[in-house]
PDB file of N, CA and C in Angstrom:
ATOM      1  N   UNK A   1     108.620 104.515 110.775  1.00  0.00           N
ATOM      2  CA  UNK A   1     108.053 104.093 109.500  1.00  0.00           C
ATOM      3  C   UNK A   1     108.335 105.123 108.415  1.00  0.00           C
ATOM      4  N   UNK A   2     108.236 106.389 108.651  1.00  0.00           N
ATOM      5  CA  UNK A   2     108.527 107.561 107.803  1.00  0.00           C
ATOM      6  C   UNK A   2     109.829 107.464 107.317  1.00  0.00           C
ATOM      7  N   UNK A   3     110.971 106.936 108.256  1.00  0.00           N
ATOM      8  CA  UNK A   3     112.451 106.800 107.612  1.00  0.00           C
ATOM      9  C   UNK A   3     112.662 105.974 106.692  1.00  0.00           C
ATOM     10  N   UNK A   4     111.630 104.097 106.701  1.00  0.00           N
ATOM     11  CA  UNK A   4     111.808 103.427 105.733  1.00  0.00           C
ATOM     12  C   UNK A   4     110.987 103.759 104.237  1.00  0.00           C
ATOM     13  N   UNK A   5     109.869 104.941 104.464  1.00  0.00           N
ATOM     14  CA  UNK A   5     109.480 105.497 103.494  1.00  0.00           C
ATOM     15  C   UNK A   5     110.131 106.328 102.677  1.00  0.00           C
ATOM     16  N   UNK A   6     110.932 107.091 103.177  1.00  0.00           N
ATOM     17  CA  UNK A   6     112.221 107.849 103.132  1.00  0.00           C
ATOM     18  C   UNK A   6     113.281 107.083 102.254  1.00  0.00           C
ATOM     19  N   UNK A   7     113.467 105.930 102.695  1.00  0.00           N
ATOM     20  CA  UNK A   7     114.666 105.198 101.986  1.00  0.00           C
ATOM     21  C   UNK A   7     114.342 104.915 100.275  1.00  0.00           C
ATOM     22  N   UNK A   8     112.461 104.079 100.830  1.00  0.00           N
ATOM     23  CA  UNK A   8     112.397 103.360  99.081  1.00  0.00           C
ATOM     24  C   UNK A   8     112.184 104.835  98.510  1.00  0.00           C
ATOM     25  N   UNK A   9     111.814 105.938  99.097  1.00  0.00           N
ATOM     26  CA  UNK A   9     112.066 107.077  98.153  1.00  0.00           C
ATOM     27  C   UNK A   9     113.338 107.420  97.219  1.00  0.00           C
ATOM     28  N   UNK A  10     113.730 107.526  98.297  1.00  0.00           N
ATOM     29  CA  UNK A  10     115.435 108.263  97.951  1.00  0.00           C
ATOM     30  C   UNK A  10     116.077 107.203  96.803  1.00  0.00           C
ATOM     31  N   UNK A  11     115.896 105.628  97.143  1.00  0.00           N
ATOM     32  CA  UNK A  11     116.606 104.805  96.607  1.00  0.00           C
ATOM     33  C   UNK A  11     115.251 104.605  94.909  1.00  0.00           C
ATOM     34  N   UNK A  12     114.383 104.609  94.807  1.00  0.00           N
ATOM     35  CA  UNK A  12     113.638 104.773  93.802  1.00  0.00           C
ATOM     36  C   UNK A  12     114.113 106.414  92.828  1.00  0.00           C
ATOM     37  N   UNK A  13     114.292 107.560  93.728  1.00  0.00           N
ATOM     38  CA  UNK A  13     114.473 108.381  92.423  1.00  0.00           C
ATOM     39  C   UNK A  13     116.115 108.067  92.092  1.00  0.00           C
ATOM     40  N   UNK A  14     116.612 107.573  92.872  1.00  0.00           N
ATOM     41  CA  UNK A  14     118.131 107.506  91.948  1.00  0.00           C
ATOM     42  C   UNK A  14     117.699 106.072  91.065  1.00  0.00           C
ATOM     43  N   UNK A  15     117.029 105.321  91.463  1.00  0.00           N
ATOM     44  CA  UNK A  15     116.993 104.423  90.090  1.00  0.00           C
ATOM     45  C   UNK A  15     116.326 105.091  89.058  1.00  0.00           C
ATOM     46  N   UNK A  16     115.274 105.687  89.429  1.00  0.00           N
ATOM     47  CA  UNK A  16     114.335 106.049  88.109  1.00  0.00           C
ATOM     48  C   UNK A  16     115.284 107.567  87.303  1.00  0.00           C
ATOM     49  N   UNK A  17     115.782 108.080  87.731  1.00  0.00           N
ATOM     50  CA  UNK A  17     116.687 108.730  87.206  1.00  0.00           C
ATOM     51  C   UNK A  17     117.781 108.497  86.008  1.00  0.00           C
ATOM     52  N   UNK A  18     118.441 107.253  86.532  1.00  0.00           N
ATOM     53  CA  UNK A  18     119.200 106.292  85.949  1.00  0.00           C
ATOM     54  C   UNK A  18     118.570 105.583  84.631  1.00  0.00           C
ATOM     55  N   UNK A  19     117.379 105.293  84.607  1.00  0.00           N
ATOM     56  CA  UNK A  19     116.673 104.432  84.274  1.00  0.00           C
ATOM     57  C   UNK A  19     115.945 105.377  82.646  1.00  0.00           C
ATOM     58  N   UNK A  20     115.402 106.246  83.050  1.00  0.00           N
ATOM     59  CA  UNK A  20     114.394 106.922  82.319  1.00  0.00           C
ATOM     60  C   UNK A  20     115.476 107.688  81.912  1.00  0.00           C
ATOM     61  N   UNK A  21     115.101 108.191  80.096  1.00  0.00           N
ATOM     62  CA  UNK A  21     115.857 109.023  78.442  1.00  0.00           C
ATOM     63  C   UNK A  21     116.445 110.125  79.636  1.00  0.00           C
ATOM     64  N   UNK A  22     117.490 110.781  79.678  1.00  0.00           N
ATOM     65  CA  UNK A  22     118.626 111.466  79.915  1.00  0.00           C
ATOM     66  C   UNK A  22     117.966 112.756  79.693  1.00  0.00           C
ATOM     67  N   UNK A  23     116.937 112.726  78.572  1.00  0.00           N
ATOM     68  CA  UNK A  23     116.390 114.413  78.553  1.00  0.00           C
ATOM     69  C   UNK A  23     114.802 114.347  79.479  1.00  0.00           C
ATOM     70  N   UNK A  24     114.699 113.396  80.234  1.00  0.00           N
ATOM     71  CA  UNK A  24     113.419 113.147  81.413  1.00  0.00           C
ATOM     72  C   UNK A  24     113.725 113.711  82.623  1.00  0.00           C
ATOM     73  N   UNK A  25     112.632 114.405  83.154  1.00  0.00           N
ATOM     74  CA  UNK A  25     113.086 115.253  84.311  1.00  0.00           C
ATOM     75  C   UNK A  25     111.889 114.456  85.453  1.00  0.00           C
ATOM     76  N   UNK A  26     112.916 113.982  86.513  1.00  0.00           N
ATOM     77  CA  UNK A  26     112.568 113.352  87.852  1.00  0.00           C
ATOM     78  C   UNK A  26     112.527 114.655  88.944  1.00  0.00           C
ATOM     79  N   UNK A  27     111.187 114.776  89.553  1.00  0.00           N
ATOM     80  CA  UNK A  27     111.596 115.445  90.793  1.00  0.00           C
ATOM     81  C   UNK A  27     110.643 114.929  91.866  1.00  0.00           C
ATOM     82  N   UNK A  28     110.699 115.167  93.018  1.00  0.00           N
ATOM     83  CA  UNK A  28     110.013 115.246  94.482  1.00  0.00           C
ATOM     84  C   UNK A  28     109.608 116.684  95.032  1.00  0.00           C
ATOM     85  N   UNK A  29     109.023 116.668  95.520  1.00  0.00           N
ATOM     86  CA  UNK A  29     107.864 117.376  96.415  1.00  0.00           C
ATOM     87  C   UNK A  29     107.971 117.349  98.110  1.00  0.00           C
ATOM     88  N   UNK A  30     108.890 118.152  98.674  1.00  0.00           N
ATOM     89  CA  UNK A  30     109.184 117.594 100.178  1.00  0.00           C
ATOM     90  C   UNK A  30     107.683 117.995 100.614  1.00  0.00           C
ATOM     91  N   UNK A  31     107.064 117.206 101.443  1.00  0.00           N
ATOM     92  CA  UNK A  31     105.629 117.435 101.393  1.00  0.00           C
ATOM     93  C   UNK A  31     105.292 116.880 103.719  1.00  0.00           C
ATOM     94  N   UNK A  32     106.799 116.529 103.876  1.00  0.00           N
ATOM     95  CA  UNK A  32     106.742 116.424 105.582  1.00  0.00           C
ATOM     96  C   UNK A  32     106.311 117.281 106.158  1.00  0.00           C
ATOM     97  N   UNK A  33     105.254 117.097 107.134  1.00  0.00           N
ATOM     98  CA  UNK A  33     104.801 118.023 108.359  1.00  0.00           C
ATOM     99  C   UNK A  33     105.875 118.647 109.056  1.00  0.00           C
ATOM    100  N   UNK A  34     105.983 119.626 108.848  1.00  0.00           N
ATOM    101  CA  UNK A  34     107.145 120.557 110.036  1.00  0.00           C
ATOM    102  C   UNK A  34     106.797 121.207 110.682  1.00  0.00           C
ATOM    103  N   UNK A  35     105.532 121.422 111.504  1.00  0.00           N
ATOM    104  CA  UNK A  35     104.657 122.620 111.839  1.00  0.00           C
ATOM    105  C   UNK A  35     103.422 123.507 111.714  1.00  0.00           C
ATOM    106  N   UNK A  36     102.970 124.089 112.728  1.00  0.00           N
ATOM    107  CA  UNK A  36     101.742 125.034 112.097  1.00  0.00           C
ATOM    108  C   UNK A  36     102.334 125.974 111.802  1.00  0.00           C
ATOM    109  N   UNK A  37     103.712 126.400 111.747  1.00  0.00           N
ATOM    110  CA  UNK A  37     103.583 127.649 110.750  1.00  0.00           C
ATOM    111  C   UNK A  37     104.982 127.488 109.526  1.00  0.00           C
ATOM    112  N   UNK A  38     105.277 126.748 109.491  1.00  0.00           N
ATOM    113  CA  UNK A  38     105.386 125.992 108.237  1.00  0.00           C
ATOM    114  C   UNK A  38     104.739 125.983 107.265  1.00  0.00           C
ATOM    115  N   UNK A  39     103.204 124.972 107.896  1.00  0.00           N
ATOM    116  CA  UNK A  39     102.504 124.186 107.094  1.00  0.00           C
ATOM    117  C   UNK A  39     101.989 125.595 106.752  1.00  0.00           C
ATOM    118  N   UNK A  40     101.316 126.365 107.715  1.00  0.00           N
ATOM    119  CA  UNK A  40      99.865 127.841 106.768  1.00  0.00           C
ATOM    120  C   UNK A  40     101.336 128.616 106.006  1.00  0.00           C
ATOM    121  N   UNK A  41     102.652 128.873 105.998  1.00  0.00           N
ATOM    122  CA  UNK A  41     103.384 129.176 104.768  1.00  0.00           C
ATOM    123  C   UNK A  41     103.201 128.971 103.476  1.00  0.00           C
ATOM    124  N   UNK A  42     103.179 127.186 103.706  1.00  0.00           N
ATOM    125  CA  UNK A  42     103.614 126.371 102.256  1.00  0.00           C
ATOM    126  C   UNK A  42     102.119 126.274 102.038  1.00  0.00           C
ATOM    127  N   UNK A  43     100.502 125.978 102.985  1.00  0.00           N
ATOM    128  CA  UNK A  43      99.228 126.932 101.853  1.00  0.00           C
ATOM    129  C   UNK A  43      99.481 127.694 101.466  1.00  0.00           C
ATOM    130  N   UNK A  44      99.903 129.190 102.454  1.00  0.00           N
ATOM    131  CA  UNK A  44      99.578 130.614 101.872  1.00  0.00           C
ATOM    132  C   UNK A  44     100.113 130.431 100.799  1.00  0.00           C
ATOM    133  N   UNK A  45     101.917 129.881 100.348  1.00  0.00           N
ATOM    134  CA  UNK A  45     101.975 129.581  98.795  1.00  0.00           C
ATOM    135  C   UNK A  45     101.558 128.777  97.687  1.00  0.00           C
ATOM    136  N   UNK A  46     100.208 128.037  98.207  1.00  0.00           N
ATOM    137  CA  UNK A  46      99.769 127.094  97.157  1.00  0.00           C
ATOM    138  C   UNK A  46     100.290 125.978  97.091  1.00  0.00           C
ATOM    139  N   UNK A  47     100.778 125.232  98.356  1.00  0.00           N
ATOM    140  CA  UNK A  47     101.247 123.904  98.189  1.00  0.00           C
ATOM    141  C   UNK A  47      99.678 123.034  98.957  1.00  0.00           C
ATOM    142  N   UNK A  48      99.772 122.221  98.020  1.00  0.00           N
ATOM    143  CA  UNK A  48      98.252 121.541  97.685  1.00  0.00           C
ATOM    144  C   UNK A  48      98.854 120.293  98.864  1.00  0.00           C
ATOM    145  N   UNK A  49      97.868 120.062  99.648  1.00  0.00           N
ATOM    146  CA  UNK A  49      98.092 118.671 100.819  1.00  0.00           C
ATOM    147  C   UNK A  49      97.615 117.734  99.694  1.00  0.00           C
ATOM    148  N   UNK A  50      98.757 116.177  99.970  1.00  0.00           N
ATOM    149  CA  UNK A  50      97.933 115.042  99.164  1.00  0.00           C
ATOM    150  C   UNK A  50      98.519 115.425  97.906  1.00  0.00           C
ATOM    151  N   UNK A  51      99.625 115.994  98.015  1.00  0.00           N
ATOM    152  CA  UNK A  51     100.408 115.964  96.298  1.00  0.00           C
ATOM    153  C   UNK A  51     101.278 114.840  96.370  1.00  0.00           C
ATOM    154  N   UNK A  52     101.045 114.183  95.119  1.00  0.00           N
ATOM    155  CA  UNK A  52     102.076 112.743  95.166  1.00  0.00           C
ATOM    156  C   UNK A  52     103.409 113.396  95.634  1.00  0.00           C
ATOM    157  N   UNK A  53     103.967 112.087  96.042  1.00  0.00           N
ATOM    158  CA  UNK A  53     105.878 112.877  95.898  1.00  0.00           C
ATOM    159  C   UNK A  53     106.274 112.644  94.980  1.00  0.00           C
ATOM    160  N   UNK A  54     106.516 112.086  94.018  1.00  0.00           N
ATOM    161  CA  UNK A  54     107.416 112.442  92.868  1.00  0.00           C
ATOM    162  C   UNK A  54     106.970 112.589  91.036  1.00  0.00           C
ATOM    163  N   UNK A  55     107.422 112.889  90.352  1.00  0.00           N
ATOM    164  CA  UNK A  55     106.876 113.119  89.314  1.00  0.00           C
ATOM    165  C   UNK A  55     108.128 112.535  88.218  1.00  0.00           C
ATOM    166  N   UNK A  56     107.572 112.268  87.466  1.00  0.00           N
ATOM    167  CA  UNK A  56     108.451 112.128  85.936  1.00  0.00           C
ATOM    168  C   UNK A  56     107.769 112.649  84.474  1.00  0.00           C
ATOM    169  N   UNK A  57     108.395 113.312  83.833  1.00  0.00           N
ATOM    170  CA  UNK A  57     108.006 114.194  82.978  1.00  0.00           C
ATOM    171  C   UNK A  57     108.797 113.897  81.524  1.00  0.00           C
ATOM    172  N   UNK A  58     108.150 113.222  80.777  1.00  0.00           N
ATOM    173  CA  UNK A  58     108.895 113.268  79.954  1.00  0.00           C
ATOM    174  C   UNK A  58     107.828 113.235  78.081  1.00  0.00           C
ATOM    175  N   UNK A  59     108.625 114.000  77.750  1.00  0.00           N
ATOM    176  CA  UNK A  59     107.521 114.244  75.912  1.00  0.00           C
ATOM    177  C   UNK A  59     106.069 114.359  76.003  1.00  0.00           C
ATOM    178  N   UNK A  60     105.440 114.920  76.939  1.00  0.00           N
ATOM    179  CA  UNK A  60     103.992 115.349  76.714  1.00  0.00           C
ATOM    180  C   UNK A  60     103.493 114.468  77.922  1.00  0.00           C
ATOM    181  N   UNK A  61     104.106 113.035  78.712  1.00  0.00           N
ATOM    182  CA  UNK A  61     103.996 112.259  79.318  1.00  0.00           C
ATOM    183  C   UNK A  61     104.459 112.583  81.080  1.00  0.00           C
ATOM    184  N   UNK A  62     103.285 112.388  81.477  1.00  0.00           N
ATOM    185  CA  UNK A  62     103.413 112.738  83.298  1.00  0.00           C
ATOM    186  C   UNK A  62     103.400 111.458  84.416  1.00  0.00           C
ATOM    187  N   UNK A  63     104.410 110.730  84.809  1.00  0.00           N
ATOM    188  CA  UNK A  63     103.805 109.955  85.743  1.00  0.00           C
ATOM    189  C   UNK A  63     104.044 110.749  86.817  1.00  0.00           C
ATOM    190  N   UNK A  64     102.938 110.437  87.674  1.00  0.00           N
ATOM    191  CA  UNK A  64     102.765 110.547  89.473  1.00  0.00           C
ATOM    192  C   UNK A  64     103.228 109.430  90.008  1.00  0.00           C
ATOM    193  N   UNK A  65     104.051 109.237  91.152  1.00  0.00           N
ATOM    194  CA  UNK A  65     104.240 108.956  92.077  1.00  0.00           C
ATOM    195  C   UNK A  65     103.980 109.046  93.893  1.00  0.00           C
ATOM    196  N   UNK A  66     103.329 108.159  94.365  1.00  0.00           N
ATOM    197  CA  UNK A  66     102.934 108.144  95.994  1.00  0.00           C
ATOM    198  C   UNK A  66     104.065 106.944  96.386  1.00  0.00           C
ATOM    199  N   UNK A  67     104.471 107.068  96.975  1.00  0.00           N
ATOM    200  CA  UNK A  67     105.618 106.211  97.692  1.00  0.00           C
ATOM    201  C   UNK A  67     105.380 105.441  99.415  1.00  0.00           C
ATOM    202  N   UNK A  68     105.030 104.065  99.114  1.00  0.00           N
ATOM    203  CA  UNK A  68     104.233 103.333 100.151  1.00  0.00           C
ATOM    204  C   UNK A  68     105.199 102.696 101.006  1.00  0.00           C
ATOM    205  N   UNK A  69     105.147 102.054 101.984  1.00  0.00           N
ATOM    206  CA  UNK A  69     106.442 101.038 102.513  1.00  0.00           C
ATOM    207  C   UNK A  69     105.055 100.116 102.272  1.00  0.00           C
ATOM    208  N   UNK A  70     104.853  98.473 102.875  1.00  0.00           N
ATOM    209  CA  UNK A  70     104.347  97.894 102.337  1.00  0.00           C
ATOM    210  C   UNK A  70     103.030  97.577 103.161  1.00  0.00           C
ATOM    211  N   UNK A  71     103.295  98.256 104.520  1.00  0.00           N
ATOM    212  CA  UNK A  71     102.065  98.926 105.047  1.00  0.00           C
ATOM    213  C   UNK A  71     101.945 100.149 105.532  1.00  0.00           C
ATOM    214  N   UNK A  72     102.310 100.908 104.657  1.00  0.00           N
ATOM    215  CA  UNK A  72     102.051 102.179 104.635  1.00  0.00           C
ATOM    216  C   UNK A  72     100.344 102.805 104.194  1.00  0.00           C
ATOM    217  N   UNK A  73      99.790 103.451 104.333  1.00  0.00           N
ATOM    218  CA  UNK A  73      98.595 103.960 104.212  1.00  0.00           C
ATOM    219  C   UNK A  73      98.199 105.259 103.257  1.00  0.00           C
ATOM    220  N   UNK A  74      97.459 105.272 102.348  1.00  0.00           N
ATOM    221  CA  UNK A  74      97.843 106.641 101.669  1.00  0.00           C
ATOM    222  C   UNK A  74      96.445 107.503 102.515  1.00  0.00           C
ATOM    223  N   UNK A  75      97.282 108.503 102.950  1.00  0.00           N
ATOM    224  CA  UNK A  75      95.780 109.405 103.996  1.00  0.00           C
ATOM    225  C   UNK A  75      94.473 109.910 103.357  1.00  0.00           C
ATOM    226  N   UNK A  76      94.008 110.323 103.722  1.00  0.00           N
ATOM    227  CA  UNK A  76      92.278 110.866 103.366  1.00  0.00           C
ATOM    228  C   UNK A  76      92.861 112.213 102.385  1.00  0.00           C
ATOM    229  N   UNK A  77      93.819 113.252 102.796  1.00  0.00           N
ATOM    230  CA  UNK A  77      93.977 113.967 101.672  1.00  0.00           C
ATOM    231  C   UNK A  77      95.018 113.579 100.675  1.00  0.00           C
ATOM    232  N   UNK A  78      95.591 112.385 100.641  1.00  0.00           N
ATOM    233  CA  UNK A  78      96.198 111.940  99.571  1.00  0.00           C
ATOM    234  C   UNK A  78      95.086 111.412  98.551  1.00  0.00           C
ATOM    235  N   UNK A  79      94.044 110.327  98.809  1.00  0.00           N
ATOM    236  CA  UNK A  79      92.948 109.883  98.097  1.00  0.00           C
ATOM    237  C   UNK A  79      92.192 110.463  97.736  1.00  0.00           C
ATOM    238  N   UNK A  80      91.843 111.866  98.043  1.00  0.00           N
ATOM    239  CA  UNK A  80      91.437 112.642  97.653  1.00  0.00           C
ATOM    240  C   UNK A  80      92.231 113.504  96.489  1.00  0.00           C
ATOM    241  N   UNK A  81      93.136 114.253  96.804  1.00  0.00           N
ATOM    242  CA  UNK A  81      93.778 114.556  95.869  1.00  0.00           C
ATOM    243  C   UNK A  81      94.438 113.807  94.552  1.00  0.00           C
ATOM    244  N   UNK A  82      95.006 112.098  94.532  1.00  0.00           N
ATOM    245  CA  UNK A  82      94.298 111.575  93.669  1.00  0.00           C
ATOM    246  C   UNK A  82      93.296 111.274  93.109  1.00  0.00           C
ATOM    247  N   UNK A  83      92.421 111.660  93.476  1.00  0.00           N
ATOM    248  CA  UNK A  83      91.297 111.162  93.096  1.00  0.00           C
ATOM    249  C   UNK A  83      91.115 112.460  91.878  1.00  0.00           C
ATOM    250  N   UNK A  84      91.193 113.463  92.822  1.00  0.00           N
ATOM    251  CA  UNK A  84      91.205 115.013  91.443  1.00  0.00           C
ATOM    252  C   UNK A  84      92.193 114.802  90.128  1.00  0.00           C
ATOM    253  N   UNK A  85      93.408 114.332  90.802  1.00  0.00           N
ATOM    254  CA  UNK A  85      94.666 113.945  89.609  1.00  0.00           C
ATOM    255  C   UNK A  85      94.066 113.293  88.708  1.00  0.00           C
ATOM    256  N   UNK A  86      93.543 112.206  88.751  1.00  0.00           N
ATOM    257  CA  UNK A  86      92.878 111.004  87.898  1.00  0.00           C
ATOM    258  C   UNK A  86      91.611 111.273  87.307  1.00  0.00           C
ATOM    259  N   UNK A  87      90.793 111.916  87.713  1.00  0.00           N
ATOM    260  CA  UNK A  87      89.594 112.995  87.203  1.00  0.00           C
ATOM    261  C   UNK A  87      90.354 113.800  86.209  1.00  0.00           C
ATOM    262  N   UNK A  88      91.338 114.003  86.539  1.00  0.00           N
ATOM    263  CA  UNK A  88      91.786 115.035  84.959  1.00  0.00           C
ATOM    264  C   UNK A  88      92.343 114.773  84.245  1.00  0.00           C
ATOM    265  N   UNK A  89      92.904 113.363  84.134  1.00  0.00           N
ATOM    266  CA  UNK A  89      93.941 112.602  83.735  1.00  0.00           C
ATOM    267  C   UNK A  89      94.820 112.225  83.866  1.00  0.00           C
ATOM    268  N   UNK A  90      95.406 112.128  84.942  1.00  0.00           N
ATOM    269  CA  UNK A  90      96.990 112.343  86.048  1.00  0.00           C
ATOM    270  C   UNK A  90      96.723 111.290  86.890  1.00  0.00           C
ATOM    271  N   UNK A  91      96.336 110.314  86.417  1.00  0.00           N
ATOM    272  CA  UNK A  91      96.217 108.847  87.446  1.00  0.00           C
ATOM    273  C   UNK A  91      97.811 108.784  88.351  1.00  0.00           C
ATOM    274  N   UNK A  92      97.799 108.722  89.773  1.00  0.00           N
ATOM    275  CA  UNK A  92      98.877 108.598  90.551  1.00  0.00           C
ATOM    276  C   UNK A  92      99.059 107.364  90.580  1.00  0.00           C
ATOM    277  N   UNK A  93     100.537 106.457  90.872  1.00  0.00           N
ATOM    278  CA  UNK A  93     100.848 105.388  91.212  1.00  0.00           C
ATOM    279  C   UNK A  93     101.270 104.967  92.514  1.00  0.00           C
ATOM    280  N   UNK A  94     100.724 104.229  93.794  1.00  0.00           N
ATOM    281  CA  UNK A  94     100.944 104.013  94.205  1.00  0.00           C
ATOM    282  C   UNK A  94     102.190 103.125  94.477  1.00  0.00           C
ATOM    283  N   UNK A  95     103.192 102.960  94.883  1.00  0.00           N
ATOM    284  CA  UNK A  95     104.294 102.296  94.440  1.00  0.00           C
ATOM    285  C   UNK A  95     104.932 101.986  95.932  1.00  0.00           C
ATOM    286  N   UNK A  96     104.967 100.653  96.242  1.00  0.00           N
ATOM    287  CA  UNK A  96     105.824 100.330  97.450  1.00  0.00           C
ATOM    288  C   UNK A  96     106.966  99.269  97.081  1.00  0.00           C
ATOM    289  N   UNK A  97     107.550  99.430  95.872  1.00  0.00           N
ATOM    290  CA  UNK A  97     108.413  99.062  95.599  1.00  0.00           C
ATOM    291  C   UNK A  97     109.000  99.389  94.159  1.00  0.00           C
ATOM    292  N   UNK A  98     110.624  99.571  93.658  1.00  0.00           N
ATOM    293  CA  UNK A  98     110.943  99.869  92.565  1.00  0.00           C
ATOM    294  C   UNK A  98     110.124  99.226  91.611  1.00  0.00           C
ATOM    295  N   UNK A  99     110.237  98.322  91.132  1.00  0.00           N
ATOM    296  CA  UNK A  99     109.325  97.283  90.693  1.00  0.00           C
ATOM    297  C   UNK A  99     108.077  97.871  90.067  1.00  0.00           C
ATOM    298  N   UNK A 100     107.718  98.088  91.130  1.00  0.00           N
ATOM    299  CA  UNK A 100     105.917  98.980  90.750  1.00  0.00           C
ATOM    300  C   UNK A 100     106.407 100.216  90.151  1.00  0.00           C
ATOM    301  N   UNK A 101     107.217 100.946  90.607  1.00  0.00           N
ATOM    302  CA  UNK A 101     107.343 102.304  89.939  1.00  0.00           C
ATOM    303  C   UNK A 101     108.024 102.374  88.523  1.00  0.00           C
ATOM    304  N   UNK A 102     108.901 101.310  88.264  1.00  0.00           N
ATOM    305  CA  UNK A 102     109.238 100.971  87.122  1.00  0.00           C
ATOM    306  C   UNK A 102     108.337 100.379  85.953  1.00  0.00           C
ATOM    307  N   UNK A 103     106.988  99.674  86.393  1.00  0.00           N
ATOM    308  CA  UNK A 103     106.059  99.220  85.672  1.00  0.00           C
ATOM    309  C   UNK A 103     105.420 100.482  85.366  1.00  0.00           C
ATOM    310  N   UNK A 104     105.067 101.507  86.764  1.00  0.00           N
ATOM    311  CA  UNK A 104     103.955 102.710  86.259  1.00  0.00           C
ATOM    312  C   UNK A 104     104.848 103.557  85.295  1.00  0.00           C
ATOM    313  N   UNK A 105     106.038 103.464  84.948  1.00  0.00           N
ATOM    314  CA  UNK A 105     106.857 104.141  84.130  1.00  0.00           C
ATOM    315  C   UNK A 105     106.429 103.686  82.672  1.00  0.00           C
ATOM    316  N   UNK A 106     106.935 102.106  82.583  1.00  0.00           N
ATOM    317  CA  UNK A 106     106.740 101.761  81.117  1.00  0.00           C
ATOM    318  C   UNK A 106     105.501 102.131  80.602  1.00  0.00           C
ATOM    319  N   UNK A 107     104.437 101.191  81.264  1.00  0.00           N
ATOM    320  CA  UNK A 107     103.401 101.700  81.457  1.00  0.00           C
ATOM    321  C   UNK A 107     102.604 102.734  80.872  1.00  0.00           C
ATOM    322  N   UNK A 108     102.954 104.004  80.983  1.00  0.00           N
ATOM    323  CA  UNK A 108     103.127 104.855  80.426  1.00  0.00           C
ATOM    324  C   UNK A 108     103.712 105.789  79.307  1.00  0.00           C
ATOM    325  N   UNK A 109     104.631 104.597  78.811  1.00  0.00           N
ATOM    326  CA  UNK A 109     105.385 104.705  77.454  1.00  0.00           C
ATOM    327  C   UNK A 109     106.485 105.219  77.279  1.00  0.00           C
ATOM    328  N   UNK A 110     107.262 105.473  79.188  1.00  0.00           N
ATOM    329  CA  UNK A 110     108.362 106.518  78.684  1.00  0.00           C
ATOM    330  C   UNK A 110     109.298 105.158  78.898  1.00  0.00           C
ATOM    331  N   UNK A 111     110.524 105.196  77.459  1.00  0.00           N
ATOM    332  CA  UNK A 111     111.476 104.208  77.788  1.00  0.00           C
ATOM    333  C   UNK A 111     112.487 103.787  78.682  1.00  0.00           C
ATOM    334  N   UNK A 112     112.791 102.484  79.376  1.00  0.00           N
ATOM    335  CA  UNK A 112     113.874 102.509  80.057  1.00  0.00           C
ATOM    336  C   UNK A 112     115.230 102.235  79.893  1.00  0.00           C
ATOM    337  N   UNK A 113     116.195 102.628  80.437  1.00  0.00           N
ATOM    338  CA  UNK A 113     117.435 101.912  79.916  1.00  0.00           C
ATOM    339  C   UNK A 113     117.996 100.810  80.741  1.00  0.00           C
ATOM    340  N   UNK A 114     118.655  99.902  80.417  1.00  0.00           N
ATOM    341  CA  UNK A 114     118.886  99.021  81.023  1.00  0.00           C
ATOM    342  C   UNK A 114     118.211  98.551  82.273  1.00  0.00           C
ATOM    343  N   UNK A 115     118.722  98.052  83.218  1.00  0.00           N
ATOM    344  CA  UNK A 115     118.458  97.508  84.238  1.00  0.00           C
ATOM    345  C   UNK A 115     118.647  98.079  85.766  1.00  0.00           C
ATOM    346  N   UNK A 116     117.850  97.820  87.075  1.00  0.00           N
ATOM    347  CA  UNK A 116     118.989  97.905  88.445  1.00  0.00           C
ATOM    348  C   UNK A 116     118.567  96.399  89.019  1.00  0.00           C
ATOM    349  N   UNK A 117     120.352  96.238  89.670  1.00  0.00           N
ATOM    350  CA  UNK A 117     120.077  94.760  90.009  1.00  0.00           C
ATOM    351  C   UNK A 117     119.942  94.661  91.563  1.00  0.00           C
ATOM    352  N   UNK A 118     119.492  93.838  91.498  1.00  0.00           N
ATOM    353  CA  UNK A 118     118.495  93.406  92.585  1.00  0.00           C
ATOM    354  C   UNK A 118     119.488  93.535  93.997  1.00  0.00           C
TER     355      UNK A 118
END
């Protein structure tokens, strides 16, 4: 299930890339379990569990991204940590399809260019 989560990822930031003003910056958050000593690394440096994966940034404007397959589950420290995002103003989008992530884009006011076809 993690690989087809993997895919609408991968295949969502090259659209939204494509998609969103040329001076908008798209990134991800590799945020996979690799271990217990991995994982107390990436705390000891302040990587927050339950951080969306991807972000878009553009003119004062932040969308969040969580990336679902279509029964995918968002965990107890993902809902939580949205829940803080959205308490401060950083509402996350759940998104299990381009579609959705392209709406939480406009949505938000940053423009798109053209199209991806289906």
């Amino acid at each position: 299930m993690k690989r087809d989560e993997d895919r609408l990822h991968q295949a969502g930031y090259v659209a939204i890339k494509r998609l969103v003003p040329a001076d908008a910056v798209v990134t991800s958050w590799e945020s996979r379990g690799v271990g217990q000593m991995e994982g107390a690394r990436r705390r000891a440096r302040g990587v927050s569990s339950g951080w969306p994966d991807m972000s878009i940034w553009y003119r004062k404007t932040i969308v969040l991204i969580e990336w679902k397959t279509d029964t995918g589950r968002v965990s107890p420290n993902q809902a939580e940590m949205h829940a803080r995002l959205a308490h401060n103003g950083f509402p996350v989008a759940v998104c299990r399809s381009l579609d959705d992530a392209i709406a939480a884009v406009q949505a938000a006011g940053i423009p798109t260019r053209g199209r991806i076809a289906a």
